[in-house]
PDB file of N, CA and C in Angstrom:
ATOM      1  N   UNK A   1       0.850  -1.174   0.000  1.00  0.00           N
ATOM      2  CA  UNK A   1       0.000   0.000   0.000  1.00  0.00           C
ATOM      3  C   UNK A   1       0.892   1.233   0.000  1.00  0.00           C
ATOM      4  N   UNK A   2       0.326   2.116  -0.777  1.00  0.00           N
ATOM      5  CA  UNK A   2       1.213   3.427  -0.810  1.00  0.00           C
ATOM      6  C   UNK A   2       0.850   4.394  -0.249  1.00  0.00           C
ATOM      7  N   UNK A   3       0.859   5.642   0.001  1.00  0.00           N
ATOM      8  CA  UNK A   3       0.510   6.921   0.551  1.00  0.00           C
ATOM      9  C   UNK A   3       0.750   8.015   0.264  1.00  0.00           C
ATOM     10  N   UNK A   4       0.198   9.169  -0.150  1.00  0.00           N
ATOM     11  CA  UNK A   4       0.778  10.667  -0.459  1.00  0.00           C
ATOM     12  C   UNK A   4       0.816  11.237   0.715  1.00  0.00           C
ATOM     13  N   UNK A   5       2.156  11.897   1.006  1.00  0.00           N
ATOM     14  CA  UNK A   5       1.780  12.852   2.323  1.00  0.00           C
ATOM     15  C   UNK A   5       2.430  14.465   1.711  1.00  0.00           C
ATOM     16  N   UNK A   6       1.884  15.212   2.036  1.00  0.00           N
ATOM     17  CA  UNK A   6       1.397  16.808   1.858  1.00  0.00           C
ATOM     18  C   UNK A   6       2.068  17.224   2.614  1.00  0.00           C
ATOM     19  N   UNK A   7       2.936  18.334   2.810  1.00  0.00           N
ATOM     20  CA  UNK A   7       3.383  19.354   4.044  1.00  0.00           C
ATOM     21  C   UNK A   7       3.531  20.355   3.394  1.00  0.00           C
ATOM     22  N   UNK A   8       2.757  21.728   3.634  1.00  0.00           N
ATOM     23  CA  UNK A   8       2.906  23.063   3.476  1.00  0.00           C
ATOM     24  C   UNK A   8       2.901  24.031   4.597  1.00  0.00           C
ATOM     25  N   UNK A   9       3.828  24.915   4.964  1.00  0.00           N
ATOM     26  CA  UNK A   9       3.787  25.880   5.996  1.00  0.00           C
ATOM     27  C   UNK A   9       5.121  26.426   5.389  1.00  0.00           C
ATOM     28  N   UNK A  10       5.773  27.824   7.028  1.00  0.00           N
ATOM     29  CA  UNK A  10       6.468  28.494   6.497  1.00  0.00           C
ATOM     30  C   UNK A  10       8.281  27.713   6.983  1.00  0.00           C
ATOM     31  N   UNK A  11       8.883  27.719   5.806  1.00  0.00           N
ATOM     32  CA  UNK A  11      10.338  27.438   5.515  1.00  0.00           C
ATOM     33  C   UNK A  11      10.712  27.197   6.516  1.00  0.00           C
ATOM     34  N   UNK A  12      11.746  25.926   7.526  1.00  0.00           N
ATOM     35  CA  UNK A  12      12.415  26.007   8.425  1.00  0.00           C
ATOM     36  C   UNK A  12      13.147  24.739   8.774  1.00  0.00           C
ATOM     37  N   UNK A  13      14.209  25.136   9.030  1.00  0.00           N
ATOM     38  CA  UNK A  13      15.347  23.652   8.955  1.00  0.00           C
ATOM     39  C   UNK A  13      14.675  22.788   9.970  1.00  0.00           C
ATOM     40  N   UNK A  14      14.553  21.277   9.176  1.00  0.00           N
ATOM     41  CA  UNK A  14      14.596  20.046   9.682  1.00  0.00           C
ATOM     42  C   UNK A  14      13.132  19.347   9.631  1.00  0.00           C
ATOM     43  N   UNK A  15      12.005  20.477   8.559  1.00  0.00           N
ATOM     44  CA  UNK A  15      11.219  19.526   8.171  1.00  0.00           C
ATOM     45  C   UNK A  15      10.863  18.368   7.907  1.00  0.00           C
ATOM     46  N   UNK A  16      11.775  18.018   6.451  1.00  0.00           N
ATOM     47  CA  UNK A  16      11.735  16.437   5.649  1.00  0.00           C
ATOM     48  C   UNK A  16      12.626  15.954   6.657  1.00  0.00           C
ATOM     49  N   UNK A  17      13.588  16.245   7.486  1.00  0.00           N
ATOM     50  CA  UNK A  17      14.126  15.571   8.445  1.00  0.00           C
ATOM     51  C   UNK A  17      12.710  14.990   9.534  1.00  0.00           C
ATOM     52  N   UNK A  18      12.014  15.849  10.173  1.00  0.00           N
ATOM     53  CA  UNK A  18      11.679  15.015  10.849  1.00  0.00           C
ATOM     54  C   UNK A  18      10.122  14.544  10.264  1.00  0.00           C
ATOM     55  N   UNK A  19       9.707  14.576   9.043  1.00  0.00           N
ATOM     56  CA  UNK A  19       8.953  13.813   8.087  1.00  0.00           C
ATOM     57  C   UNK A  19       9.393  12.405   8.210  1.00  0.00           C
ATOM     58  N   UNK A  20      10.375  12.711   7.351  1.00  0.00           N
ATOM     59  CA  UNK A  20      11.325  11.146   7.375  1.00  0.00           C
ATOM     60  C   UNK A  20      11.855  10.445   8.741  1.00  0.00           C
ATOM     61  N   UNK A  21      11.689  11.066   9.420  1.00  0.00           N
ATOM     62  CA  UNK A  21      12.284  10.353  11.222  1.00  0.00           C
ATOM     63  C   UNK A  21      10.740   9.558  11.168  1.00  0.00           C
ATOM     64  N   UNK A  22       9.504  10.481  11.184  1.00  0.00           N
ATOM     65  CA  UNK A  22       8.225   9.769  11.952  1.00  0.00           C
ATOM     66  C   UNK A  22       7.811   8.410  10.773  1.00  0.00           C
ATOM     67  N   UNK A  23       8.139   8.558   9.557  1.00  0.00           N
ATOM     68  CA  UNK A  23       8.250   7.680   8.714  1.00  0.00           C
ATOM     69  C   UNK A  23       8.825   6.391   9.161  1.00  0.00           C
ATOM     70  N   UNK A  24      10.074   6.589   9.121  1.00  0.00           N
ATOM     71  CA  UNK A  24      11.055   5.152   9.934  1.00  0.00           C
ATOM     72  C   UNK A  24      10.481   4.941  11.223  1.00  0.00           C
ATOM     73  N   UNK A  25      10.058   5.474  12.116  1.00  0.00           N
ATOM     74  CA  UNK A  25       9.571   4.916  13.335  1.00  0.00           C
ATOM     75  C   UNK A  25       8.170   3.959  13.217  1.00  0.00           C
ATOM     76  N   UNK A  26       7.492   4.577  12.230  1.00  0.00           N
ATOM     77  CA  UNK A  26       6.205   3.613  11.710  1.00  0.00           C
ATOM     78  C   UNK A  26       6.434   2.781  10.817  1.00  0.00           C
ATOM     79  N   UNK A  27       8.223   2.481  10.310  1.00  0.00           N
ATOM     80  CA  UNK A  27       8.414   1.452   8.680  1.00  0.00           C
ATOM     81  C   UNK A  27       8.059   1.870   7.945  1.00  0.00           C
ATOM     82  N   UNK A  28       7.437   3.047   7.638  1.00  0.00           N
ATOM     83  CA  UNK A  28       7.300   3.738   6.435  1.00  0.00           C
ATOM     84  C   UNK A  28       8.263   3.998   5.665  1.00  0.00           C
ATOM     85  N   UNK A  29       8.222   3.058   4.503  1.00  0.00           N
ATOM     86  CA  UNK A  29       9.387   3.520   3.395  1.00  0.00           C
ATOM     87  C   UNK A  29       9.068   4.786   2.803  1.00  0.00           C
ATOM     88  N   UNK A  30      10.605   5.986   2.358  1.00  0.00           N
ATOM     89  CA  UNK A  30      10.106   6.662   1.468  1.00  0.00           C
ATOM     90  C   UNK A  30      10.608   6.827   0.461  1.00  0.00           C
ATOM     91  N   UNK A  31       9.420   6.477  -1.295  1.00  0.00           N
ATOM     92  CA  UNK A  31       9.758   6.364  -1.969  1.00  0.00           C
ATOM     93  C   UNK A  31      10.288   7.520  -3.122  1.00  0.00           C
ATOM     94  N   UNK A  32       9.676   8.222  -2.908  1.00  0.00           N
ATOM     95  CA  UNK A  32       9.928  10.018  -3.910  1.00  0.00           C
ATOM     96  C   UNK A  32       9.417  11.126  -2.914  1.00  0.00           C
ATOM     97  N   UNK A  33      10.142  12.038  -3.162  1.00  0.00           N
ATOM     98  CA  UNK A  33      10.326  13.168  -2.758  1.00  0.00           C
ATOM     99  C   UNK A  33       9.890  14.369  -3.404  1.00  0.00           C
ATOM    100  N   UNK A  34       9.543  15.193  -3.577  1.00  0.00           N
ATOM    101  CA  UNK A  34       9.240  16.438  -4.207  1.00  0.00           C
ATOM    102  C   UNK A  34       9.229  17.981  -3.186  1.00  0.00           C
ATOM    103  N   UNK A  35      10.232  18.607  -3.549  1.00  0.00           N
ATOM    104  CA  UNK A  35       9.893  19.639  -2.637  1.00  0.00           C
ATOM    105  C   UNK A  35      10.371  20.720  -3.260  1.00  0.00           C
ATOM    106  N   UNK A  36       9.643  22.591  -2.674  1.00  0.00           N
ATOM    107  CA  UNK A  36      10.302  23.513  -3.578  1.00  0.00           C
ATOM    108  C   UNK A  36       9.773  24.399  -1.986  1.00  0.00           C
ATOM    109  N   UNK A  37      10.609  25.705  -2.501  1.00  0.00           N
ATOM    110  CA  UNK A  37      10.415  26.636  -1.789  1.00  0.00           C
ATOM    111  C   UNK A  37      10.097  27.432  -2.854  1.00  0.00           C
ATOM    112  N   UNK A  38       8.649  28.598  -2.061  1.00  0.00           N
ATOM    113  CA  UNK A  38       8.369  29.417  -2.756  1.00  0.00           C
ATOM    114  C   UNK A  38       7.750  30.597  -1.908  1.00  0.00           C
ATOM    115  N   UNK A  39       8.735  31.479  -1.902  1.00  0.00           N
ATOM    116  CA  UNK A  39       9.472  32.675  -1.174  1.00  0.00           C
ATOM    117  C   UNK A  39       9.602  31.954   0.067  1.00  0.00           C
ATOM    118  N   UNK A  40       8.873  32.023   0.979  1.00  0.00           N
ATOM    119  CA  UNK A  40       9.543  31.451   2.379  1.00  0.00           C
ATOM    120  C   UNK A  40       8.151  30.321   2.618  1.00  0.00           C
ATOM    121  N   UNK A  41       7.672  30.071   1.656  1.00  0.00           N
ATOM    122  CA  UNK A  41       6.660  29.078   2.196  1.00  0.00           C
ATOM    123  C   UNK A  41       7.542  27.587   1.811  1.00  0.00           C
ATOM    124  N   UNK A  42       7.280  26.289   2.816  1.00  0.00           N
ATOM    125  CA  UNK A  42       8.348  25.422   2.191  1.00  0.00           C
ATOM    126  C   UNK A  42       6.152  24.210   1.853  1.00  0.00           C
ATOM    127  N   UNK A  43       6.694  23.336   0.522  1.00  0.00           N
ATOM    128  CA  UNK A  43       5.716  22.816  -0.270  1.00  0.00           C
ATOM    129  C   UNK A  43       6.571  21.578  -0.151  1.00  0.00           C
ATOM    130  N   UNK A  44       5.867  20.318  -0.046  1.00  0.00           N
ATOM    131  CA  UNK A  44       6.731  19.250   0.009  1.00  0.00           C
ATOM    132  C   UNK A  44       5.440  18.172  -0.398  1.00  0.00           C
ATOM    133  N   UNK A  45       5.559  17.293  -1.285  1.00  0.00           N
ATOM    134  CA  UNK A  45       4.579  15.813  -1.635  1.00  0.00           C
ATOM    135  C   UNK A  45       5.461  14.287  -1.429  1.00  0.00           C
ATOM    136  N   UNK A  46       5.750  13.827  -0.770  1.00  0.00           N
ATOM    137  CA  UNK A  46       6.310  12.308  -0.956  1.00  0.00           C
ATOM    138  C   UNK A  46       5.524  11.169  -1.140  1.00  0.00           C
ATOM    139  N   UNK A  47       6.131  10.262  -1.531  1.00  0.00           N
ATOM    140  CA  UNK A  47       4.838   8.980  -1.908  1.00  0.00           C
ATOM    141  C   UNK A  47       5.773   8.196  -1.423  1.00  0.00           C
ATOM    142  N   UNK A  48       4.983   7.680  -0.207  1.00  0.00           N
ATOM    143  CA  UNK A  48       5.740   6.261   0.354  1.00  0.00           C
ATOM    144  C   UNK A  48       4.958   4.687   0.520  1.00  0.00           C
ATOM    145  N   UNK A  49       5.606   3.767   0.841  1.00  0.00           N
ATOM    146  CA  UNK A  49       5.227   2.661   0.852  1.00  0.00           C
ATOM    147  C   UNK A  49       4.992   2.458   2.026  1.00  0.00           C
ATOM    148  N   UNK A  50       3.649   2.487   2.184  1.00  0.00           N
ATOM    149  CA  UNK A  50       3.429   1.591   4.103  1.00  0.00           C
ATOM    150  C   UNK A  50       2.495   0.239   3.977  1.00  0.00           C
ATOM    151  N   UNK A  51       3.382  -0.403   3.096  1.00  0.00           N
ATOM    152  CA  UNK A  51       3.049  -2.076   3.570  1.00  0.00           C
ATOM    153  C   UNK A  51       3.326  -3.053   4.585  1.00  0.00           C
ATOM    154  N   UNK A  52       4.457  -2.491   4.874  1.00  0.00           N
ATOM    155  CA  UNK A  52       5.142  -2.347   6.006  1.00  0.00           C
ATOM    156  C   UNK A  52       4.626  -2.278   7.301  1.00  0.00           C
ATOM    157  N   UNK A  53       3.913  -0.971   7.438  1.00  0.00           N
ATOM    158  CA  UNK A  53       3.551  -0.151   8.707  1.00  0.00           C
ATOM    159  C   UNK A  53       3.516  -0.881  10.075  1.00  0.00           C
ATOM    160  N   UNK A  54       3.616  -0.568  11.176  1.00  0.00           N
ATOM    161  CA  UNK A  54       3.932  -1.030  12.473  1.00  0.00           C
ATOM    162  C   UNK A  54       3.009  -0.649  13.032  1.00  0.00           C
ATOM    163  N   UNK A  55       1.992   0.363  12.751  1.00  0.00           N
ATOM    164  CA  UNK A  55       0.907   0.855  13.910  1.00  0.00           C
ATOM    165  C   UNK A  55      -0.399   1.142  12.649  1.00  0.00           C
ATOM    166  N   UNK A  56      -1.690   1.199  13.041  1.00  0.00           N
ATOM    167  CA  UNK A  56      -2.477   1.469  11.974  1.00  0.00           C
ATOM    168  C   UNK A  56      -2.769   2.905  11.053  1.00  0.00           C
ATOM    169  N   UNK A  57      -3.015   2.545  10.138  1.00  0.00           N
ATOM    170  CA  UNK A  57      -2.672   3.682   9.090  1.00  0.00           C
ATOM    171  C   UNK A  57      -3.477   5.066   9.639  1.00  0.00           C
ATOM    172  N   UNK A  58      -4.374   4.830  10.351  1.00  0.00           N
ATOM    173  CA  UNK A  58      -4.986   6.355  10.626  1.00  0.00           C
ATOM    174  C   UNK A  58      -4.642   6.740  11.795  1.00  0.00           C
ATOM    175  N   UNK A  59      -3.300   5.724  12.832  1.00  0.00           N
ATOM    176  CA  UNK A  59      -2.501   6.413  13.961  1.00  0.00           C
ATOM    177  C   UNK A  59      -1.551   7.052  13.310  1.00  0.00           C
ATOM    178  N   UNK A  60      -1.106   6.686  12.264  1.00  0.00           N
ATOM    179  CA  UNK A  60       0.302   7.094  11.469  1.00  0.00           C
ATOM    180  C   UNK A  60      -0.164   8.348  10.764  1.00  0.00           C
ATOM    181  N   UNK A  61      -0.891   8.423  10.371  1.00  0.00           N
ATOM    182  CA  UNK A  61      -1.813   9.928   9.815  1.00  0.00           C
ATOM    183  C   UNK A  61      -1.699  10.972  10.788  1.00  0.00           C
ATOM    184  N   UNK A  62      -2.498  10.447  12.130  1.00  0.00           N
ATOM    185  CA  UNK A  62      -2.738  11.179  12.804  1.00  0.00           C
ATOM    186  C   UNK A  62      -1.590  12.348  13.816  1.00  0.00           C
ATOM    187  N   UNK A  63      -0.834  11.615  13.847  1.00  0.00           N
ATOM    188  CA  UNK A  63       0.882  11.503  14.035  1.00  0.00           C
ATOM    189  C   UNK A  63       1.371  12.567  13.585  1.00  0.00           C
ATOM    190  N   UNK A  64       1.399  12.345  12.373  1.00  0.00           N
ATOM    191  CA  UNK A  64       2.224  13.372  11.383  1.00  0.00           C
ATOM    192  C   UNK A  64       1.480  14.890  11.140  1.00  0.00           C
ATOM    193  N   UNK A  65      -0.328  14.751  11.439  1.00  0.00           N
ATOM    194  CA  UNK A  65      -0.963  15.455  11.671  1.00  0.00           C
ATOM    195  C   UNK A  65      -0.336  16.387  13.255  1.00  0.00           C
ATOM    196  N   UNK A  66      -0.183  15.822  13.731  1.00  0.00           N
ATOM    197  CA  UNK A  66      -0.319  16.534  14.869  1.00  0.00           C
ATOM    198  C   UNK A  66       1.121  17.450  15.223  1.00  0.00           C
ATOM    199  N   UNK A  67       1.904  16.219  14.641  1.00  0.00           N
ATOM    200  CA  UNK A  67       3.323  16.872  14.162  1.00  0.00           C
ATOM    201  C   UNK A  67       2.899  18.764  13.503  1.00  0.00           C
ATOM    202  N   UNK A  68       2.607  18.076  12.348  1.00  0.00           N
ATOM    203  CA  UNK A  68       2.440  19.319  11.464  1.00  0.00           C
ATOM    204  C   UNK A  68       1.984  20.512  12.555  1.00  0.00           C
ATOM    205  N   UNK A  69       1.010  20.399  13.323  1.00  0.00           N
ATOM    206  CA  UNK A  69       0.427  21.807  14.451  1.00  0.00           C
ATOM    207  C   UNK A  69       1.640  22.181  15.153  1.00  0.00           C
ATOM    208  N   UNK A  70       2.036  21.343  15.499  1.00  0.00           N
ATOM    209  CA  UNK A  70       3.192  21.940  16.718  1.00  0.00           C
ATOM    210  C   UNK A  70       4.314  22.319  15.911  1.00  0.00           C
ATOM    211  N   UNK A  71       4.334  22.099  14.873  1.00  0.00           N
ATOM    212  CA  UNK A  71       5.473  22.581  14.038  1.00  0.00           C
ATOM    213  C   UNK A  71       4.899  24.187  12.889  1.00  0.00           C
ATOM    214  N   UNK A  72       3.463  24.154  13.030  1.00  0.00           N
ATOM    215  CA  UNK A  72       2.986  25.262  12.435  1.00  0.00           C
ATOM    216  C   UNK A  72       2.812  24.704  10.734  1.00  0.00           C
ATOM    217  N   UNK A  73       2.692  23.560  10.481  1.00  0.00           N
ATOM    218  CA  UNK A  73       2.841  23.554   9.037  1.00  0.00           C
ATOM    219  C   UNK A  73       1.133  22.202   8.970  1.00  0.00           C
ATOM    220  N   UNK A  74       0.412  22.817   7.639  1.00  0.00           N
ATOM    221  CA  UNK A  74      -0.133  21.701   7.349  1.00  0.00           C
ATOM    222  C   UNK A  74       0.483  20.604   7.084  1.00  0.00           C
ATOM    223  N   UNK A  75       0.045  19.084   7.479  1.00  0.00           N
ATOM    224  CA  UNK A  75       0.532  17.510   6.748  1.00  0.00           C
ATOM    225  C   UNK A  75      -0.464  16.754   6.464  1.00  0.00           C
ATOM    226  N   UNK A  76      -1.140  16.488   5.372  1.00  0.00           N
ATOM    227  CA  UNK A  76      -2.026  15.410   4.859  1.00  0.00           C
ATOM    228  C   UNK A  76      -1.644  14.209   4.809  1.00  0.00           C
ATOM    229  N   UNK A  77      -1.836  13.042   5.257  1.00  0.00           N
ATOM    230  CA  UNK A  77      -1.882  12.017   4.488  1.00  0.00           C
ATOM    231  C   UNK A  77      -3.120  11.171   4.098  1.00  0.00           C
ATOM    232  N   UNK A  78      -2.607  10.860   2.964  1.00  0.00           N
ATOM    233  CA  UNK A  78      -3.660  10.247   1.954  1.00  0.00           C
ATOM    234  C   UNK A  78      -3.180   8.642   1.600  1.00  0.00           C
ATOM    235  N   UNK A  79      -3.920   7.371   2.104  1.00  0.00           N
ATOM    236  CA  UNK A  79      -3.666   6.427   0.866  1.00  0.00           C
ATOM    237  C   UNK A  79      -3.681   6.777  -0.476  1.00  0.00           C
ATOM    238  N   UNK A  80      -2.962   5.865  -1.186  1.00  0.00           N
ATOM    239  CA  UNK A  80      -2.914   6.375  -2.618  1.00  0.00           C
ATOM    240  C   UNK A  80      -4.219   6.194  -3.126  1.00  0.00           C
ATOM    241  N   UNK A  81      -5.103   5.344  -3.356  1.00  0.00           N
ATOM    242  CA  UNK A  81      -6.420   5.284  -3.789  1.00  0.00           C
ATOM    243  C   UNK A  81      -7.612   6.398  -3.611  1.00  0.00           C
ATOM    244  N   UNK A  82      -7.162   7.138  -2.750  1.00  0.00           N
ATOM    245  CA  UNK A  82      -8.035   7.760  -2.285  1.00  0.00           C
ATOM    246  C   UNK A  82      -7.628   9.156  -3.144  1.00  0.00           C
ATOM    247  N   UNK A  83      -6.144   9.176  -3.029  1.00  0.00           N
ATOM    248  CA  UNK A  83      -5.096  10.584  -3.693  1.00  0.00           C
ATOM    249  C   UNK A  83      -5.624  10.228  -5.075  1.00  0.00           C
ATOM    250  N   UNK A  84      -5.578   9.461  -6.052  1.00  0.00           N
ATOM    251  CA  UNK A  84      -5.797   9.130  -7.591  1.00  0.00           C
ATOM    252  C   UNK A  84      -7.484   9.302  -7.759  1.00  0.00           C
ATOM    253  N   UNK A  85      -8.434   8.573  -6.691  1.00  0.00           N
ATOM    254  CA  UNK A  85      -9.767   9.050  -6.862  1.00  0.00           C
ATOM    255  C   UNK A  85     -10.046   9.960  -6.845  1.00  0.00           C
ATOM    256  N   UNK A  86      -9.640  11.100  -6.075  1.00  0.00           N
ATOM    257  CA  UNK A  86      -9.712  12.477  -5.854  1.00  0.00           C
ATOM    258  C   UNK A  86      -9.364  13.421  -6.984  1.00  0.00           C
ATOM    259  N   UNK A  87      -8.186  12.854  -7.736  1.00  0.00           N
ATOM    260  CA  UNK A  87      -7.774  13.497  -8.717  1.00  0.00           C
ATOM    261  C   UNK A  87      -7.972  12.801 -10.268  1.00  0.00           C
ATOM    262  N   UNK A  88      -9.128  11.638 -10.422  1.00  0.00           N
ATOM    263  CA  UNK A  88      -9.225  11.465 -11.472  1.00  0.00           C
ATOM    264  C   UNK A  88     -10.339  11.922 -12.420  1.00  0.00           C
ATOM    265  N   UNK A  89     -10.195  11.906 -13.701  1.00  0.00           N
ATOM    266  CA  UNK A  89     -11.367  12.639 -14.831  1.00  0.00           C
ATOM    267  C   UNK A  89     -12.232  11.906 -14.815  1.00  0.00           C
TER     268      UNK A  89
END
């Protein structure tokens, strides 16, 4: 099973660092990366593999959710099925 996860807020060292930390603590592989800065807002999409996963997928959501508040930045995650339904014609 795969996953899109979302992070938008403002620019600041050690984001995808600790993206990728809460990732490995749940076995979340990550497979692509995408990220840009645009002026000081930081935009980031990764698609990872949680077939893996160690805890259930909507604790691991919730997680990274909550992350995101205390860090000031939105974080979505999406199974992939749900990310491709959302976005198909």
């Amino acid at each position: 099973m795969r996953a899109v996860i979302t992070v938008v807020g403002r620019d600041m060292v050690g984001i995808l660092a600790k993206v990728s930390a809460l990732c490995s603590e749940c076995n979340v592989n990550v497979i692509e990366v995408s990220q840009s800065i645009l002026q000081d807002m930081f935009c980031m999409i990764m698609l990872v593999d949680a077939s893996k996963i160690n805890v259930p997928f909507a604790s691991f959501s919730d997680r990274l959710t909550g992350e995101g508040k205390e860090m000031n930045l939105v974080i979505h995650v999406m199974h992939e099925d749900v990310f491709n339904s959302m976005h198909h014609i």
